[in-house]
N, C-alpha and C. Protein backbone atom coordinates (compact mmCIF):
# COMPACT_ATOMS: atom_id res chain seq x y z
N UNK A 1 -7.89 -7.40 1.52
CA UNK A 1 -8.11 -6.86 0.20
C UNK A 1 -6.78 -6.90 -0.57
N UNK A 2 -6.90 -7.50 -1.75
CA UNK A 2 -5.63 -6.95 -2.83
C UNK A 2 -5.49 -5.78 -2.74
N UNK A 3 -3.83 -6.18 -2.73
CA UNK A 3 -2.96 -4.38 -2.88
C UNK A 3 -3.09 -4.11 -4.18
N UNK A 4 -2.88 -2.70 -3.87
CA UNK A 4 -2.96 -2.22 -5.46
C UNK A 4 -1.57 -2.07 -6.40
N UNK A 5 -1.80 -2.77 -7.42
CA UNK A 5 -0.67 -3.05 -8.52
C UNK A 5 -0.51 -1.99 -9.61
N UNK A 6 0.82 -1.64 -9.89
CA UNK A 6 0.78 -1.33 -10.89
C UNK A 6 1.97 -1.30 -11.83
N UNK A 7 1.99 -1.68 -13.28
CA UNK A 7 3.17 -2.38 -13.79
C UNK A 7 3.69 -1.17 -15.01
N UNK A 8 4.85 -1.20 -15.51
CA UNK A 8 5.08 -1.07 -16.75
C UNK A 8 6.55 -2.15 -17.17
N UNK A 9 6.67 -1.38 -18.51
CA UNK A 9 7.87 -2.13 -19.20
C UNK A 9 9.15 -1.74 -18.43
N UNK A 10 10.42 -2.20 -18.31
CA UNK A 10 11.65 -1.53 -18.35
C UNK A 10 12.93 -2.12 -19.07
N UNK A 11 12.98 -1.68 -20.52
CA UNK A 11 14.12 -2.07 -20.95
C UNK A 11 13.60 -3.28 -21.92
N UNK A 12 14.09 -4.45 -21.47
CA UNK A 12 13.74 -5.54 -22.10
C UNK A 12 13.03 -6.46 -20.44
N UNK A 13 13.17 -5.56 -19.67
CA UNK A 13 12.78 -6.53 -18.59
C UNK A 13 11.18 -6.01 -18.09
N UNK A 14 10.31 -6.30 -16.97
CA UNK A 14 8.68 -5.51 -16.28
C UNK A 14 9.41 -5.16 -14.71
N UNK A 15 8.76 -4.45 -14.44
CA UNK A 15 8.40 -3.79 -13.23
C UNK A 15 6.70 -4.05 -13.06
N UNK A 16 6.85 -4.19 -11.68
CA UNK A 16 5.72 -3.80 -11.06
C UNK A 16 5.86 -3.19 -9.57
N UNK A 17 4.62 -2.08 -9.35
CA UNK A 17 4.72 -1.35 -8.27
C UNK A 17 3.70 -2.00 -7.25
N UNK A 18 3.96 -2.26 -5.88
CA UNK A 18 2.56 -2.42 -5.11
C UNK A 18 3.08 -1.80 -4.25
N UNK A 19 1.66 -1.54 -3.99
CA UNK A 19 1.36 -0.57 -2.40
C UNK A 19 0.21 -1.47 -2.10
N UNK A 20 0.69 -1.33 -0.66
CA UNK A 20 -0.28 -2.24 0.61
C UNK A 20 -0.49 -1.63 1.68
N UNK A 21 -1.65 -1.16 2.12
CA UNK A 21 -2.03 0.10 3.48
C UNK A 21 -1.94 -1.84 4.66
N UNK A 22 -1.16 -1.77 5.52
CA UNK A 22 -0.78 -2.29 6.83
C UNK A 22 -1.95 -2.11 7.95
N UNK A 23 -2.48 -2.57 8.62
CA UNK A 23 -3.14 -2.43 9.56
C UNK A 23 -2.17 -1.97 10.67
N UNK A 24 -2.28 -1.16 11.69
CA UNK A 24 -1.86 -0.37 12.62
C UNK A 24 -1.28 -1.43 13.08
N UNK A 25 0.13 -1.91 14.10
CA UNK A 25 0.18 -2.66 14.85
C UNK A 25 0.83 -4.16 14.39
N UNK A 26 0.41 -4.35 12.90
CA UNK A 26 0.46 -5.56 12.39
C UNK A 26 1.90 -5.16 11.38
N UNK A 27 2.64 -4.25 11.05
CA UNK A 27 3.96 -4.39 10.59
C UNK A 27 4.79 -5.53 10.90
N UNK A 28 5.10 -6.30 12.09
CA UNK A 28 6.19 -7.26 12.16
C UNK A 28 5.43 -8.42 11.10
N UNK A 29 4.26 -8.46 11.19
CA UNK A 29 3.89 -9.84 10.53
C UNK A 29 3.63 -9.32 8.76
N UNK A 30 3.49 -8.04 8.83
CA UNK A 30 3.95 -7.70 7.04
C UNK A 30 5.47 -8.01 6.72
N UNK A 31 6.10 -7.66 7.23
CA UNK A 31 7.15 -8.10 7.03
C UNK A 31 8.05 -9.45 6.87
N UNK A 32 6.88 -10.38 7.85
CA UNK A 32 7.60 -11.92 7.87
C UNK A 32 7.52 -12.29 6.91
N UNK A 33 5.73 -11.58 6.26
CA UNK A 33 5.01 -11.91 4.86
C UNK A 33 5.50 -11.74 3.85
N UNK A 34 6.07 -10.65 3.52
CA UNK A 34 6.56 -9.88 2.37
C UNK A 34 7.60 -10.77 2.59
N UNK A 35 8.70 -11.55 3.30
CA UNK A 35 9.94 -12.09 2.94
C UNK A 35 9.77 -13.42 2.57
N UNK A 36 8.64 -14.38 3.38
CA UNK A 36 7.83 -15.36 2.29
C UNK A 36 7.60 -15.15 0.76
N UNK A 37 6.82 -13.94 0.78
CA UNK A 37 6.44 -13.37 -0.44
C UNK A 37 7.49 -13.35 -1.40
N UNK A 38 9.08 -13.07 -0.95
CA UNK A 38 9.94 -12.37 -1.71
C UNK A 38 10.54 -14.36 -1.77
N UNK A 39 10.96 -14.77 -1.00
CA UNK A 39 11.07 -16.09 -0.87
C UNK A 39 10.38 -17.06 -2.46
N UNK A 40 9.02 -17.01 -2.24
CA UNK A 40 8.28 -17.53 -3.42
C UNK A 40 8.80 -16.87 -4.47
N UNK A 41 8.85 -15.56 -4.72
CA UNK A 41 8.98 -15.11 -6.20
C UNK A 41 10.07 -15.65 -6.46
N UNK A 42 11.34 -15.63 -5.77
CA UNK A 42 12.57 -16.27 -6.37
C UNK A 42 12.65 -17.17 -6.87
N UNK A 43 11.64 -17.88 -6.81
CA UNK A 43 11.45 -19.42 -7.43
C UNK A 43 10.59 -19.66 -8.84
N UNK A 44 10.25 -18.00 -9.34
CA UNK A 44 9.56 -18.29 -10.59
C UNK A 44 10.78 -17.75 -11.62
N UNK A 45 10.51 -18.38 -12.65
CA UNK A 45 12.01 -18.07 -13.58
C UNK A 45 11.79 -16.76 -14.23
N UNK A 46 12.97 -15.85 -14.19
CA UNK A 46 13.00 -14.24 -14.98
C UNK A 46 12.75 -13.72 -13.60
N UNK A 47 12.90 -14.51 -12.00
CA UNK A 47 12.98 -13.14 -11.01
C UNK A 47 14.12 -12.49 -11.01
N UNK A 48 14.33 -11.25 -10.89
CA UNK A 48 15.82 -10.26 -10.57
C UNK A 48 15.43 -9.78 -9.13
N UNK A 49 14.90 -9.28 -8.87
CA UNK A 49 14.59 -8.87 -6.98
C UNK A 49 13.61 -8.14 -6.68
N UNK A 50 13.35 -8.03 -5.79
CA UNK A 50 12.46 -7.35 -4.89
C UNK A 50 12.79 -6.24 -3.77
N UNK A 51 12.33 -5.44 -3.95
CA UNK A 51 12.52 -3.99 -3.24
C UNK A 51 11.60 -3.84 -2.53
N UNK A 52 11.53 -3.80 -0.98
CA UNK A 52 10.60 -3.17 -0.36
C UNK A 52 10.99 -1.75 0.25
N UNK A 53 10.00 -1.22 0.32
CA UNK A 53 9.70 0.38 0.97
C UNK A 53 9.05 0.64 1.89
N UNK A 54 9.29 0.54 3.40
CA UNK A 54 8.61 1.22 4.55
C UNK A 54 7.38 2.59 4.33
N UNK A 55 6.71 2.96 4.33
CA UNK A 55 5.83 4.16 4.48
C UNK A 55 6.72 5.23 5.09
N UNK A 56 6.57 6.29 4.33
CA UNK A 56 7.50 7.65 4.58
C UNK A 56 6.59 8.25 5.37
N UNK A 57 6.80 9.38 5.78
CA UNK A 57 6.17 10.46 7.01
C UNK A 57 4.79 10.83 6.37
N UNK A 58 3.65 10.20 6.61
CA UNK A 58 2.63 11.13 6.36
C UNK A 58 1.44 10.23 5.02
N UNK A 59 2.23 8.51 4.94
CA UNK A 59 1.70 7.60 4.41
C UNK A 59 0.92 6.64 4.98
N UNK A 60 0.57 6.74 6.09
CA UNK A 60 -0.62 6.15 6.94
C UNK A 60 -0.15 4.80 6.65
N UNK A 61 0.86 4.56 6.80
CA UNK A 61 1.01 2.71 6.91
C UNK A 61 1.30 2.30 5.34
N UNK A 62 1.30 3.14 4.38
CA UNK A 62 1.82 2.58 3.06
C UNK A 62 3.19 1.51 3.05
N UNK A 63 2.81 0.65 2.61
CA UNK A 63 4.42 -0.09 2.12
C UNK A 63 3.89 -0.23 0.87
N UNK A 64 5.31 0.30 -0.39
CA UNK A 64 5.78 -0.30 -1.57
C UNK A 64 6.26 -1.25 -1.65
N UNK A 65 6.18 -2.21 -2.88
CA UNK A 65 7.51 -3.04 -2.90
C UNK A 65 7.19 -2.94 -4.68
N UNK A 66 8.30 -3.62 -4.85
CA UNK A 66 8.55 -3.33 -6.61
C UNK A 66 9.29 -4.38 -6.62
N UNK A 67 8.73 -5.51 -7.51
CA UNK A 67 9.47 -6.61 -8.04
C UNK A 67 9.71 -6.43 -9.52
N UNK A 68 10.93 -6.97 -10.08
CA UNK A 68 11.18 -7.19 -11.12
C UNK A 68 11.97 -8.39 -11.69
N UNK A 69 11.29 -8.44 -13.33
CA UNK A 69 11.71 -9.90 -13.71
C UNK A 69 12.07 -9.34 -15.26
N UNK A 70 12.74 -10.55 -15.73
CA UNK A 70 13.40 -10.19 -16.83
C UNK A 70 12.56 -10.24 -18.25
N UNK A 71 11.01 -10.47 -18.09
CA UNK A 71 10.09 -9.82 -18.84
C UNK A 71 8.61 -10.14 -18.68
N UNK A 72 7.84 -9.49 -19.45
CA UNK A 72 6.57 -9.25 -18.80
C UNK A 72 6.06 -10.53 -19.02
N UNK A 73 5.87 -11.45 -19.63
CA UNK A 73 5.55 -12.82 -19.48
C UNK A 73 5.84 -13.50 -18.23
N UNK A 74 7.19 -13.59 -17.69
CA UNK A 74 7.50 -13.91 -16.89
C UNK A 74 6.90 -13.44 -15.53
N UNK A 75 6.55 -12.04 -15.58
CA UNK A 75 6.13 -11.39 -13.92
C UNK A 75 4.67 -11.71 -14.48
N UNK A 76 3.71 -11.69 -15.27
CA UNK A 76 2.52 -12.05 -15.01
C UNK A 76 2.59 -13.46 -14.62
N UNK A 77 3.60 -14.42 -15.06
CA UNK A 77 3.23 -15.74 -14.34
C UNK A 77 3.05 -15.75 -13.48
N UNK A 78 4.19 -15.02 -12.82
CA UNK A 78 4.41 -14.62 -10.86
C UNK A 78 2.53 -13.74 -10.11
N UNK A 79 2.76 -13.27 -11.24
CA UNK A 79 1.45 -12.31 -10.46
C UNK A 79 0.07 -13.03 -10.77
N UNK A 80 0.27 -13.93 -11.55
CA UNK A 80 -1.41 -15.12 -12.10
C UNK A 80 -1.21 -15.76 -11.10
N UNK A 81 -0.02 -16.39 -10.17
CA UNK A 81 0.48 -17.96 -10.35
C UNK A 81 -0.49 -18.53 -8.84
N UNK A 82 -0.68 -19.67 -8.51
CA UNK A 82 -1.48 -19.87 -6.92
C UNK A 82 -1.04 -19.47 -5.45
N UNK A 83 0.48 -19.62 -6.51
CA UNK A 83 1.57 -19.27 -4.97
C UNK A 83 1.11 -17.91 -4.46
N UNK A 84 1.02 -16.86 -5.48
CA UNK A 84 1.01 -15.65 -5.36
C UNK A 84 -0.79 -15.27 -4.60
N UNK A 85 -1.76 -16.10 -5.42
CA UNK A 85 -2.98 -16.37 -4.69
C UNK A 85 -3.08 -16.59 -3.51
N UNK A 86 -2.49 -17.55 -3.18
CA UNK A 86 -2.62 -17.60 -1.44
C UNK A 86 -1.90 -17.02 -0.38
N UNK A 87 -0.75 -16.78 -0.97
CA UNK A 87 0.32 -15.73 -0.26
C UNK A 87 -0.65 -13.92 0.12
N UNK A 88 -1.62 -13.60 -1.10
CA UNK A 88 -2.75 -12.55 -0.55
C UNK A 88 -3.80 -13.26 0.16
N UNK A 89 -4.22 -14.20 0.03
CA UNK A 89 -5.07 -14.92 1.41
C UNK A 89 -4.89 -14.76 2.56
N UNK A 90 -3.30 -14.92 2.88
CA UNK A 90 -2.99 -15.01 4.12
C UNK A 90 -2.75 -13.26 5.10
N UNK A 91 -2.74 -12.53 3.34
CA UNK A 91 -2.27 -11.17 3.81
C UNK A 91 -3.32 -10.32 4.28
N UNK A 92 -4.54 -11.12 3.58
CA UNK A 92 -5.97 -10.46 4.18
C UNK A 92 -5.77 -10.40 5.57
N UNK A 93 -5.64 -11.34 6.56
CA UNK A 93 -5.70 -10.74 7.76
C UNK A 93 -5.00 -9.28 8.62
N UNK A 94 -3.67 -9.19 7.72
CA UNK A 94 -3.38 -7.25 8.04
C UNK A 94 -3.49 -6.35 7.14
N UNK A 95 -3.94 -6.31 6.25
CA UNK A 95 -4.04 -5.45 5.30
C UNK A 95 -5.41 -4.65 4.73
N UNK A 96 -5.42 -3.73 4.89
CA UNK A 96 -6.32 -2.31 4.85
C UNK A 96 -6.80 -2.51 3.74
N UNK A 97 -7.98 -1.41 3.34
CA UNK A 97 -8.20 -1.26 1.74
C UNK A 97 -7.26 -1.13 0.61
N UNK A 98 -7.58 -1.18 -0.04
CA UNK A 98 -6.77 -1.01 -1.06
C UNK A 98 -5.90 0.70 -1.05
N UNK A 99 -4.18 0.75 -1.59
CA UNK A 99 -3.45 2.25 -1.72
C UNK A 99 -3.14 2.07 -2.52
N UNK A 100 -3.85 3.09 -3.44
CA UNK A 100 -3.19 3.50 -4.79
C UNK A 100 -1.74 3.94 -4.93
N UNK A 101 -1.24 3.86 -6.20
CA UNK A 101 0.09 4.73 -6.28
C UNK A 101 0.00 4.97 -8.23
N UNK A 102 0.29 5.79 -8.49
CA UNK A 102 0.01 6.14 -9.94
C UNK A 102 1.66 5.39 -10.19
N UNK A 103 1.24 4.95 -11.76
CA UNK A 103 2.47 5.01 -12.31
C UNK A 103 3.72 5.83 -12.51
N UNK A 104 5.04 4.95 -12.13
CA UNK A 104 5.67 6.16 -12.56
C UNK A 104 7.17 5.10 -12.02
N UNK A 105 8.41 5.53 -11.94
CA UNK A 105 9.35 5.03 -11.64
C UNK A 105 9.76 4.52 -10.43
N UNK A 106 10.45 3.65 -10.00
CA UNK A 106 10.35 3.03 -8.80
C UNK A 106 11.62 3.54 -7.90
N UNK A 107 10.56 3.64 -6.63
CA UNK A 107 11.27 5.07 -5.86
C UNK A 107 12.52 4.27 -5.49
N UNK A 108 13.75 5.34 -5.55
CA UNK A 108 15.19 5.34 -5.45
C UNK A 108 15.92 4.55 -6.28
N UNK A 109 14.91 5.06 -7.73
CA UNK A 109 15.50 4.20 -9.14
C UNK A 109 14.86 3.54 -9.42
């Protein structure tokens, strides 16, 4: 299942937030994923980086990550683009229902 997204403005540049519930067990291979993942985005123009976030005490397997690009044109390319399509294809096999996270600032800044 797609993780759940969620974006705003910052500055002159976008943010976006995702959260992805992990299947029990399957962390090493979220992780190989997410650095593929982080791998591809670098290659769309207006990336600045990617932040991932482990699940804190009491998040049942939540991982954040928060990418940002130097404007919102630019991160919807990233987030339309095929690369980004099949890169969640492959994520279907560990990844839970969908985890919300409300808007709001991206944790530790």
């Amino acid at each position: 299942m797609e993780p759940s997204v969620s974006g705003r403005k910052s500055g002159d540049g976008a943010i976006v937030m995702i959260s992805s519930r992990v299947r029990k067990g399957c962390e090493e291979e979220y992780r190989r994923w997410q650095e593929r993942t982080d791998e591809a985005a670098r290659r769309f123009p207006g990336f600045e980086r990617m932040e991932t976030y482990p699940p804190g005490s009491g998040e049942q397997n939540t991982w954040m990550v928060v990418f940002r690009f130097s404007s919102p044109d630019q991160l919807n390319a990233w987030l339309n683009s095929d690369v980004r399509r099949g890169l969640l294809e492959e994520g279907r096999a560990f990844l839970e229902e969908r985890a919300a996270r409300p808007d709001g600032p991206a944790p530790g800044g």
